[in-house]
Protein backbone atom coordinates (compact mmCIF):
# COMPACT_ATOMS: atom_id res chain seq x y z
CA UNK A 1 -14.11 -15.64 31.24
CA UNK A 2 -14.80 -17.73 27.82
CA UNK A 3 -11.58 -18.04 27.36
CA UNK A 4 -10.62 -19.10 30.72
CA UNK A 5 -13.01 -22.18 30.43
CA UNK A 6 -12.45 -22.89 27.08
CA UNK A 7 -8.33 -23.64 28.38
CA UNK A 8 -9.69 -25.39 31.15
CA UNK A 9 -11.94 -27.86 29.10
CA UNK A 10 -9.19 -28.58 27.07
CA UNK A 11 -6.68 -28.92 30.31
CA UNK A 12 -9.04 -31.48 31.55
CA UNK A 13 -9.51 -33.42 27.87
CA UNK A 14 -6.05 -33.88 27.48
CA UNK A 15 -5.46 -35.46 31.86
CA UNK A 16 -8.50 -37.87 30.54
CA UNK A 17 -7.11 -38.88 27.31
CA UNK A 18 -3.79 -40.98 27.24
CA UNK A 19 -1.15 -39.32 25.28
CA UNK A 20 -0.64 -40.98 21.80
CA UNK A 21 -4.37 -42.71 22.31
CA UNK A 22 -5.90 -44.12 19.48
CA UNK A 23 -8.64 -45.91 18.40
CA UNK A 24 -7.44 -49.75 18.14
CA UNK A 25 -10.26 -52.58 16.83
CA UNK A 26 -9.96 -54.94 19.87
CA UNK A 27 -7.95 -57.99 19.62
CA UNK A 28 -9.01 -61.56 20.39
CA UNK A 29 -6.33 -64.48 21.26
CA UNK A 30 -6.91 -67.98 21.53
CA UNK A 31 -4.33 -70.12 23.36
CA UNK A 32 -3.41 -73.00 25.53
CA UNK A 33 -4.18 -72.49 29.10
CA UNK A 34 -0.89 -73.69 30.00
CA UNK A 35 1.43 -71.69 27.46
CA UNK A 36 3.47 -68.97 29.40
CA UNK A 37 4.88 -67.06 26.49
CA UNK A 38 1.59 -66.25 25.14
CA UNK A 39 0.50 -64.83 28.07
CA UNK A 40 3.74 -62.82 28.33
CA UNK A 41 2.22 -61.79 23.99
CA UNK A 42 -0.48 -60.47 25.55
CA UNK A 43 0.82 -58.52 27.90
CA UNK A 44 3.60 -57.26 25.33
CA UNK A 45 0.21 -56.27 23.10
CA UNK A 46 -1.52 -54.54 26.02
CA UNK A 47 1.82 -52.34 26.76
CA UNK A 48 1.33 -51.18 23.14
CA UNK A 49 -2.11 -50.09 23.44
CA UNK A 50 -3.73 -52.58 22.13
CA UNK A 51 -6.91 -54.40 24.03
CA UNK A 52 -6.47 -58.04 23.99
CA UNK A 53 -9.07 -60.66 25.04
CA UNK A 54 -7.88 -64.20 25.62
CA UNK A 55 -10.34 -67.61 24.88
CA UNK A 56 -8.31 -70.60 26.29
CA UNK A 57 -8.45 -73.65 24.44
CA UNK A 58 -8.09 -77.30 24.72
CA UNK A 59 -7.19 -77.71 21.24
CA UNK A 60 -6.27 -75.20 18.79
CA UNK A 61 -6.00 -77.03 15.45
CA UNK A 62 -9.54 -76.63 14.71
CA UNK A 63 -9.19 -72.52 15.01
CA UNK A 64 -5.99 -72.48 13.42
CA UNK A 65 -7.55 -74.59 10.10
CA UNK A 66 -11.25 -72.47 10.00
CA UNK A 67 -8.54 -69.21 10.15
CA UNK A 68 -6.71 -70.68 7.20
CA UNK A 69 -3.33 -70.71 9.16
CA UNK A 70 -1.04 -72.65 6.41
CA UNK A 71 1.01 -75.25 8.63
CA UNK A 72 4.81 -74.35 8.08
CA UNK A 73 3.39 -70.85 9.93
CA UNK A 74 1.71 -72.30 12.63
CA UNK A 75 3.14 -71.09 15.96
CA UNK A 76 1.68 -71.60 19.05
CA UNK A 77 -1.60 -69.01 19.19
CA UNK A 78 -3.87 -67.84 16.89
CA UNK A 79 -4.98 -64.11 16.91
CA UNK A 80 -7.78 -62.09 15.18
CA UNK A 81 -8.01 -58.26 14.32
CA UNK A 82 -10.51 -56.31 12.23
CA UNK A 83 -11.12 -59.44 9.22
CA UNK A 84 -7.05 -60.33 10.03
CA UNK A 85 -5.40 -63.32 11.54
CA UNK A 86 -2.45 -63.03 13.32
CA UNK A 87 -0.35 -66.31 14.15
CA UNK A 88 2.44 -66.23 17.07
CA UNK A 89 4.67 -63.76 18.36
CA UNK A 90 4.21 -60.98 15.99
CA UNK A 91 5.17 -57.30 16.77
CA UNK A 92 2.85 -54.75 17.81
CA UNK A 93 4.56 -52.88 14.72
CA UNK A 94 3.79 -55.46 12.48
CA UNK A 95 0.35 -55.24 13.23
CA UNK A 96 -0.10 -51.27 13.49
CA UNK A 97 1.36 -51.70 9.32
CA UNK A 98 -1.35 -54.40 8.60
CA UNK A 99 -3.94 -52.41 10.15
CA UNK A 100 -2.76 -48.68 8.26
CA UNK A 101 -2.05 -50.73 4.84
CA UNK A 102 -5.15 -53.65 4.67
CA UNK A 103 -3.21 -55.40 2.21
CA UNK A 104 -5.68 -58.16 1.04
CA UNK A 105 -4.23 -60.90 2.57
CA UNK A 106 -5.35 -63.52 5.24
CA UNK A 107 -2.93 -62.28 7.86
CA UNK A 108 0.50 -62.52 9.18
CA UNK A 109 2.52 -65.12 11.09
CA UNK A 110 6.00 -65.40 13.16
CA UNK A 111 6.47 -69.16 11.99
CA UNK A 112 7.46 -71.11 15.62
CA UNK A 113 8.59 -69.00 18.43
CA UNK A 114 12.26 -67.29 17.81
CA UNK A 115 13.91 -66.59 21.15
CA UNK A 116 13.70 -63.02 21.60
CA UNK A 117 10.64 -62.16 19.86
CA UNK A 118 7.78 -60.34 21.41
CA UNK A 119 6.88 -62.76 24.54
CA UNK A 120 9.89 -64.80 23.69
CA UNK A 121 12.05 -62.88 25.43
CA UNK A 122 14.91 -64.65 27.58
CA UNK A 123 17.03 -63.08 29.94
CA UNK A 124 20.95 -63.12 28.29
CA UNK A 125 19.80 -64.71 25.34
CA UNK A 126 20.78 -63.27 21.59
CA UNK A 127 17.58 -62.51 19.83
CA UNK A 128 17.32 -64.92 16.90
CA UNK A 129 16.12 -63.11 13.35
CA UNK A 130 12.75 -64.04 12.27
CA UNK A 131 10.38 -62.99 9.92
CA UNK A 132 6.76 -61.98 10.05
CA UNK A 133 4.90 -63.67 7.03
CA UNK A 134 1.91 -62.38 5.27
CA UNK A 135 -0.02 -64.96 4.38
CA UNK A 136 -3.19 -65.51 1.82
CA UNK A 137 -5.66 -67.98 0.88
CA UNK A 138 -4.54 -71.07 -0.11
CA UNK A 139 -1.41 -70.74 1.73
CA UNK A 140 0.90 -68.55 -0.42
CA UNK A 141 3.06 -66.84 1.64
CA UNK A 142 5.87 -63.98 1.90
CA UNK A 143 7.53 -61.90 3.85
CA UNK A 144 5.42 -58.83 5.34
CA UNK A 145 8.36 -57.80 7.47
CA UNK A 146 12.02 -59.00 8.35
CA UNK A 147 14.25 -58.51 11.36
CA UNK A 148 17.40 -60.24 10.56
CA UNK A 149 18.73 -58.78 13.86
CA UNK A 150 15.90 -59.95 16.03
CA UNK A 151 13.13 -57.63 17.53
CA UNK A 152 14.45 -54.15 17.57
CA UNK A 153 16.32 -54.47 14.52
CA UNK A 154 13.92 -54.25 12.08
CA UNK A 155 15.25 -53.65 8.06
């Protein structure tokens, strides 16, 4: 009899929990009210498993200079994540190594918005190759991650 509830508490914890659920630090977005693709970001970020809430802005400038974004990264929103900044249409991947490494670094960035990137994504189009930069105080930067193929084709 134990044993019979002891499979059937387990049965029911693993219906309640998602399978490959995990703890994630909640994500916070600021953006224009009027930008598409970053919309179609967050949704790519909440299909990962990440929880994502957005602040619309007016003007982004002032977050994107208090966060320490250096300008030739700037894309067009500004993330934050457990003490990191995250700047445009960076991969959920990306991210997930940032968060199991903690390099000591600012954040990352995917300078401008490459066609094809996470919420970038245009029907027929060839994914351009980007890279996500890791970026510190001061603005040194280098490359945290490179997909020379576009997303998918990571290296």
């Amino acid at each position: 009899m134990i044993q019979r509830r002891a499979i059937l508490g387990f049965a029911a914890l693993w219906l309640v929990a998602p399978a490959g659920a995990t703890s994630r630090p909640t994500m916070t977005m600021h953006r224009s009210p009027t930008c598409g693709c970053c919309g179609a970001w967050a949704a790519y970020m909440r299909r990962a498993g990440f929880t994502v809430t957005i602040i619309n802005e007016t003007d982004l400038a002032p977050i994107k200079s208090r966060a320490g974004v250096p300008d030739p990264l700037q894309s067009c929103h500004t993330a934050f994540i457990d003490g990191y900044v995250i700047e445009g249409h960076v991969p959920a991947e990306a991210i997930e190594k940032l968060l199991a490494e903690r390099p000591t670094i600012m954040g990352i960035a995917v300078p401008e918005m490459p066609t094809g990137s996470p919420g970038m994504e245009v029907p027929g189009a060839k994914p351009e190759p980007f890279k996500v930069m890791a970026f510190r105080q001061g603005g040194a930067s280098g490359v945290f991650m490179d997909y020379p193929y576009g997303f998918g084709s990571l290296r």
